[in-house]
C-alpha atoms as a PDB file:
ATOM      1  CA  UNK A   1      32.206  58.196-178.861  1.00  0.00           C
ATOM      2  CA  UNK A   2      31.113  58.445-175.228  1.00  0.00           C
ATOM      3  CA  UNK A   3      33.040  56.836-172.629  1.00  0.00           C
ATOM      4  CA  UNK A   4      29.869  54.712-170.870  1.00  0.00           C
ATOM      5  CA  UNK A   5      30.430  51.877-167.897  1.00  0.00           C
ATOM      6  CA  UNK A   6      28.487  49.527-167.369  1.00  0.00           C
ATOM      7  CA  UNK A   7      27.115  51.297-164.347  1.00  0.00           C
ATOM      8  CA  UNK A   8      26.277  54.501-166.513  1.00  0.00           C
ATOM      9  CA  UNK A   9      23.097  54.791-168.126  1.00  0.00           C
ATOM     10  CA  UNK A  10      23.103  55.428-171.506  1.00  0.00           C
ATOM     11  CA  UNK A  11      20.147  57.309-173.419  1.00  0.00           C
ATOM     12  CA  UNK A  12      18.735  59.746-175.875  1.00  0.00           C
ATOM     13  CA  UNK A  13      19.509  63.476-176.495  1.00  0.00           C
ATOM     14  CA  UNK A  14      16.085  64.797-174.424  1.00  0.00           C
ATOM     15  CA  UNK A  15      17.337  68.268-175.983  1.00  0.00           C
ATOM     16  CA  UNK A  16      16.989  66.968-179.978  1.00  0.00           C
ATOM     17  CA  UNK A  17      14.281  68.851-181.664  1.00  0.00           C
ATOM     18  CA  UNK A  18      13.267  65.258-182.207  1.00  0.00           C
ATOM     19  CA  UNK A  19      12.153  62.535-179.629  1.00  0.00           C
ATOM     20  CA  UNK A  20       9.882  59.584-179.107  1.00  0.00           C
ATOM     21  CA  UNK A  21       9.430  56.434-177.238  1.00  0.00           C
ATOM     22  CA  UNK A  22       6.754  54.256-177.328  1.00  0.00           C
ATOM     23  CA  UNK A  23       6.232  50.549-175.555  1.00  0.00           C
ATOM     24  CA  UNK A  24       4.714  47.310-175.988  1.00  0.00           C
ATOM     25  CA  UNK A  25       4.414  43.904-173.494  1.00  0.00           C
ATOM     26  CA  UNK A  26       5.550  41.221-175.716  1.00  0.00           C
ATOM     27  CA  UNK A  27       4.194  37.729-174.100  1.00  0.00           C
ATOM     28  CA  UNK A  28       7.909  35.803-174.820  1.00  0.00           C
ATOM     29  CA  UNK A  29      11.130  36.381-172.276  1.00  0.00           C
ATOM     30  CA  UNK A  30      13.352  38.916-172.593  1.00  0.00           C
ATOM     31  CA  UNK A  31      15.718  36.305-174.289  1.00  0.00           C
ATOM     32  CA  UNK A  32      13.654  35.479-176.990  1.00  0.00           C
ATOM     33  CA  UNK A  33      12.728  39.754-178.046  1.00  0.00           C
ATOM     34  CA  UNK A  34      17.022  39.782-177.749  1.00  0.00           C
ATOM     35  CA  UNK A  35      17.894  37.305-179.850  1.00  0.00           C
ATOM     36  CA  UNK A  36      15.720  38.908-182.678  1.00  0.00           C
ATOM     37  CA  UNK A  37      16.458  42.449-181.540  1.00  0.00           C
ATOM     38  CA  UNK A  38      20.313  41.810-181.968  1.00  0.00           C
ATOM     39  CA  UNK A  39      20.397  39.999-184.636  1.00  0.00           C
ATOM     40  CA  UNK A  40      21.128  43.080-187.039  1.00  0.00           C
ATOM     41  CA  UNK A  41      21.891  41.408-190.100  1.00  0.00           C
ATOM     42  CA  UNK A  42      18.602  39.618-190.153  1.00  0.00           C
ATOM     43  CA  UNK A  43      16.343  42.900-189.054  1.00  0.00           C
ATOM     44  CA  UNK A  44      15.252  42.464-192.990  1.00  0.00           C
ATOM     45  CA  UNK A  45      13.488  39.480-192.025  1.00  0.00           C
ATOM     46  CA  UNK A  46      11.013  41.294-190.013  1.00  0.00           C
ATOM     47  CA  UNK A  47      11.436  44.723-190.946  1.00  0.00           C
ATOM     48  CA  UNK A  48      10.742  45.024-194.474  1.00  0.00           C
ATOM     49  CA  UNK A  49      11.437  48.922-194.697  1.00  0.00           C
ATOM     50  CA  UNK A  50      15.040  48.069-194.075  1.00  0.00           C
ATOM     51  CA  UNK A  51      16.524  47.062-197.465  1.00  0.00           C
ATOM     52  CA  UNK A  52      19.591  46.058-195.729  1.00  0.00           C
ATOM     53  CA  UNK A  53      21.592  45.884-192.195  1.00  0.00           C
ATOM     54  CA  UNK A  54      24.766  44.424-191.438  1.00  0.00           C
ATOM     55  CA  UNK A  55      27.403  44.196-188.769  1.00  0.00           C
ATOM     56  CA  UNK A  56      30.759  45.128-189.406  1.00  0.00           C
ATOM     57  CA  UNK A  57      32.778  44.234-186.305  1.00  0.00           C
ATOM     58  CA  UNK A  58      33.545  40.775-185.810  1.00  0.00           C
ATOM     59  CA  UNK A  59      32.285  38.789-182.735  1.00  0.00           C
ATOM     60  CA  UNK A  60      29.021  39.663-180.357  1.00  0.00           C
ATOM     61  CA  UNK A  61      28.340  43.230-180.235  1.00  0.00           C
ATOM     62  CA  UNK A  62      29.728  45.559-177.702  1.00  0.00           C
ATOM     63  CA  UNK A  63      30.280  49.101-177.371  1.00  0.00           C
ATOM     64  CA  UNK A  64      32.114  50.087-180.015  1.00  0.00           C
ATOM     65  CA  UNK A  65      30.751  47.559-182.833  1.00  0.00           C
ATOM     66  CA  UNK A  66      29.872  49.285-185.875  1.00  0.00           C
ATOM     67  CA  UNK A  67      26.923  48.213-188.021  1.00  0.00           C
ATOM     68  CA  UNK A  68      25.317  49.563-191.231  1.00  0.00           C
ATOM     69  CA  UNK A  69      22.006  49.854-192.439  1.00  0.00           C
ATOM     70  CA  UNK A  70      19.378  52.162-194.585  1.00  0.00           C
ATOM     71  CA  UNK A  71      16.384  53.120-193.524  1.00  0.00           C
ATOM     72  CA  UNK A  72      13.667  56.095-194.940  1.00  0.00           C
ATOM     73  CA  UNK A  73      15.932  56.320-197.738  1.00  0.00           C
ATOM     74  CA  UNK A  74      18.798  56.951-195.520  1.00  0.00           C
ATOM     75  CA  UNK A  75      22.217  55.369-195.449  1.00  0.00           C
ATOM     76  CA  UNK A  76      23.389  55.198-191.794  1.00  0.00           C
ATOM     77  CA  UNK A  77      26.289  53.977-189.679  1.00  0.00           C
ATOM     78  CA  UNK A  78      25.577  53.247-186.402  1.00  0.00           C
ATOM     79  CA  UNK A  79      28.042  52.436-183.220  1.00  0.00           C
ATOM     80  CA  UNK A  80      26.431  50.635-180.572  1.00  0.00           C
ATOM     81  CA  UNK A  81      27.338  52.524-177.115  1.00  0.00           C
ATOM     82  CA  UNK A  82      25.349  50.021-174.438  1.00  0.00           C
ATOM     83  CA  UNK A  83      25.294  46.670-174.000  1.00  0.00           C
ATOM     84  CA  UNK A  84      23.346  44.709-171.087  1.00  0.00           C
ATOM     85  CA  UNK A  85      21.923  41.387-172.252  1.00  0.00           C
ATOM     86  CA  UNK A  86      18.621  40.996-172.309  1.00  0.00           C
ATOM     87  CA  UNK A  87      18.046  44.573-170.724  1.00  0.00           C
ATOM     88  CA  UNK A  88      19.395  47.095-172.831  1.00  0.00           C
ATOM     89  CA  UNK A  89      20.973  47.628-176.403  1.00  0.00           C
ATOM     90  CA  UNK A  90      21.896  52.161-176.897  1.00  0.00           C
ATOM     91  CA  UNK A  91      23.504  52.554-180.613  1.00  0.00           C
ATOM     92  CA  UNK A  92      24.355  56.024-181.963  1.00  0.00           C
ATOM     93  CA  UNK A  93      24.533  56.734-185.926  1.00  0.00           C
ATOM     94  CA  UNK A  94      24.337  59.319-188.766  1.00  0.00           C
ATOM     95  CA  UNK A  95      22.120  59.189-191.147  1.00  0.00           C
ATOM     96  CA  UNK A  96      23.370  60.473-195.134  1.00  0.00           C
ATOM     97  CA  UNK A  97      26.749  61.350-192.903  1.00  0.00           C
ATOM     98  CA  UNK A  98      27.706  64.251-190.449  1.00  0.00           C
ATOM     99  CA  UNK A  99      25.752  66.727-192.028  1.00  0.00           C
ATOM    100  CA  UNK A 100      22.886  64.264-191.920  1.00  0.00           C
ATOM    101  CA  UNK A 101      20.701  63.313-189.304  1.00  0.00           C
ATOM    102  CA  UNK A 102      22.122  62.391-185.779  1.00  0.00           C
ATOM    103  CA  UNK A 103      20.073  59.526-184.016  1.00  0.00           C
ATOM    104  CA  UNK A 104      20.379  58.005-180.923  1.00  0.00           C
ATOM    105  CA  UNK A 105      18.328  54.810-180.209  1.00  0.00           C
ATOM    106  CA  UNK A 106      17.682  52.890-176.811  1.00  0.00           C
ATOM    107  CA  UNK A 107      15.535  49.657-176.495  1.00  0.00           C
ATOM    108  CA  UNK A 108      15.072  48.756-172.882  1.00  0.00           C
ATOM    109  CA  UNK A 109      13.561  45.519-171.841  1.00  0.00           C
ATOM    110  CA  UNK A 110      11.509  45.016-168.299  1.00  0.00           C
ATOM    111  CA  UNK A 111      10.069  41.873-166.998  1.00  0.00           C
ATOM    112  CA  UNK A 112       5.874  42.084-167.102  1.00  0.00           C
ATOM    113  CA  UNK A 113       4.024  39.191-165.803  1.00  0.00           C
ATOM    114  CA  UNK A 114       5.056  36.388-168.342  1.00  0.00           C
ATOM    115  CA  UNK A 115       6.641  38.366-170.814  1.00  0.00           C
ATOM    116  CA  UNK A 116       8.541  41.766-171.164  1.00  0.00           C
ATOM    117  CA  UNK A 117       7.885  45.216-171.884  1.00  0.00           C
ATOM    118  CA  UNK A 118       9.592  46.449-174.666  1.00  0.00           C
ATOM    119  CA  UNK A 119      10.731  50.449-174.512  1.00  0.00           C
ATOM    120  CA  UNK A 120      12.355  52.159-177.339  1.00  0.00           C
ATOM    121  CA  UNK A 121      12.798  55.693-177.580  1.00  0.00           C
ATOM    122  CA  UNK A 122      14.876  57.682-180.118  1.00  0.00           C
ATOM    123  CA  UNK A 123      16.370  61.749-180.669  1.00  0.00           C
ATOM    124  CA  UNK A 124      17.053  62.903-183.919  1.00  0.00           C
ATOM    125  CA  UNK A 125      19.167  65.765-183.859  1.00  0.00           C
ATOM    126  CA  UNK A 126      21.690  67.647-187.320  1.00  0.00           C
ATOM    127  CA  UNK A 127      20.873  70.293-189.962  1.00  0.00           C
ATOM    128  CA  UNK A 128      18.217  68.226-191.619  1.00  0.00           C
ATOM    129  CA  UNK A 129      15.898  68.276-188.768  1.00  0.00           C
ATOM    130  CA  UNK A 130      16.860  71.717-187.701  1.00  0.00           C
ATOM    131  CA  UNK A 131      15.293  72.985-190.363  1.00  0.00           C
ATOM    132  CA  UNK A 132      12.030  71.053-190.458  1.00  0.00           C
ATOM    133  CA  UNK A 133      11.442  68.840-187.438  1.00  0.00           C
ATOM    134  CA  UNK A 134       7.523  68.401-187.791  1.00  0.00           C
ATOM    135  CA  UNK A 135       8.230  65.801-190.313  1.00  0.00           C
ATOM    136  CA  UNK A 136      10.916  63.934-188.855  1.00  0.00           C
ATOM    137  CA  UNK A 137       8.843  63.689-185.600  1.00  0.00           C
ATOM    138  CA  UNK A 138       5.743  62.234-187.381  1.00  0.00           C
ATOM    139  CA  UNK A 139       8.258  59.503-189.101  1.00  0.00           C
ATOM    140  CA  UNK A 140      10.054  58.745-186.421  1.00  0.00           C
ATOM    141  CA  UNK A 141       7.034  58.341-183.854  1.00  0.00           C
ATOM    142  CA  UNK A 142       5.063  56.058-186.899  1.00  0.00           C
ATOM    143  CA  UNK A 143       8.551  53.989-187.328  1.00  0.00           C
ATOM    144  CA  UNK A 144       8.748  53.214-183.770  1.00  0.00           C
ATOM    145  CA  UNK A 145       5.325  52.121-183.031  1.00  0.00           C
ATOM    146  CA  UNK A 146       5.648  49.592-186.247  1.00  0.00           C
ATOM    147  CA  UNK A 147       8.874  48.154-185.174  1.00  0.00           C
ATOM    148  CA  UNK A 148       7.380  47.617-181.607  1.00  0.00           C
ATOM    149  CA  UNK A 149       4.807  45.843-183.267  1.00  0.00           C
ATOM    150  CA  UNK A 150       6.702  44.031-185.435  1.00  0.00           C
ATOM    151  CA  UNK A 151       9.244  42.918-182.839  1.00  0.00           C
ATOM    152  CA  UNK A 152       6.361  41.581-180.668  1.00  0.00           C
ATOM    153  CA  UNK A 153       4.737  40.066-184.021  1.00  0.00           C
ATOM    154  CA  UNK A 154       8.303  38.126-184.795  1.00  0.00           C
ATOM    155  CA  UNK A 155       9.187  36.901-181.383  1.00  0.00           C
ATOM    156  CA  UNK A 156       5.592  36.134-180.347  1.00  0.00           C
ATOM    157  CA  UNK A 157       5.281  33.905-183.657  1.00  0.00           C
ATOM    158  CA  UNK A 158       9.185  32.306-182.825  1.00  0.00           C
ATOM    159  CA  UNK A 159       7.433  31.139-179.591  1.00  0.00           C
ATOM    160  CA  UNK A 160       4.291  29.591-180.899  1.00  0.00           C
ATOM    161  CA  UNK A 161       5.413  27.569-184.228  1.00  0.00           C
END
């Protein structure tokens, strides 16, 4: 795992045949998008195309925590790298294992106005995408934009109930 301070800036492989990001302002504070954003074992609650997530490391997450999830029909393990509260969250995982897809995912929040703009952006590197990266890149840039908008959907919905 990469040695990152809290100084260093942590972020996605801009080699990887595979790489988006895509952004929405989400009209709650940055503390209300974290608390749903880091809450991995309940992403099923608003992400219904994850059948499961869960943390493995006991306590709040940190670099180093370990949590596992499936998503697209893949099983992946993920280690979260970066941690700044209510700023940034970096995690690194395999998807289907070593020889599987390599993904790296940041989600960066910025004050806007009254709310925050939410940043994500993600590489997909490993065999799988080698070989065919046209349709990883048209998954991964549709998954994005949905989670954006179903981030902003959950936390804007937490703020007016």
């Amino acid at each position: 795992m990469e040695n990152i301070t809290d100084t260093d800036e942590a972020g996605i492989d801009v080699s990887a045949p595979v790489v988006s990001r895509h952004s929405v302002t989400v009209n709650v504070s940055a503390e209300a998008v974290w608390r749903i954003l880091t809450d991995i074992d309940a992403w099923t609650t608003w992400l219904p195309e994850i059948p499961y997530a869960r943390v493995e490391t006991p306590g709040p997450l940190a670099p180093g925590s370990v949590f596992r999830w499936s998503a697209a029909g893949m099983e992946i393990e993920s280690t979260i790298v970066q941690v700044r509260p209510r700023e940034r969250l970096v995690w690194r995982g395999y998807g289907d294992g070593p020889d599987g897809v390599l993904g790296v995912h940041v989600w960066a929040l910025t004050p806007a106005g009254d709310g925050v703009e939410v940043s994500t952006e993600e590489s997909f590197a490993g065999p799988p995408v080698d070989a065919d990266p046209a349709p990883f890149q048209e998954g991964l840039d549709t998954t994005l934009a949905m989670w954006l908008e179903r981030l902003k959907g959950a936390a804007e919905a937490v703020t007016t109930s």
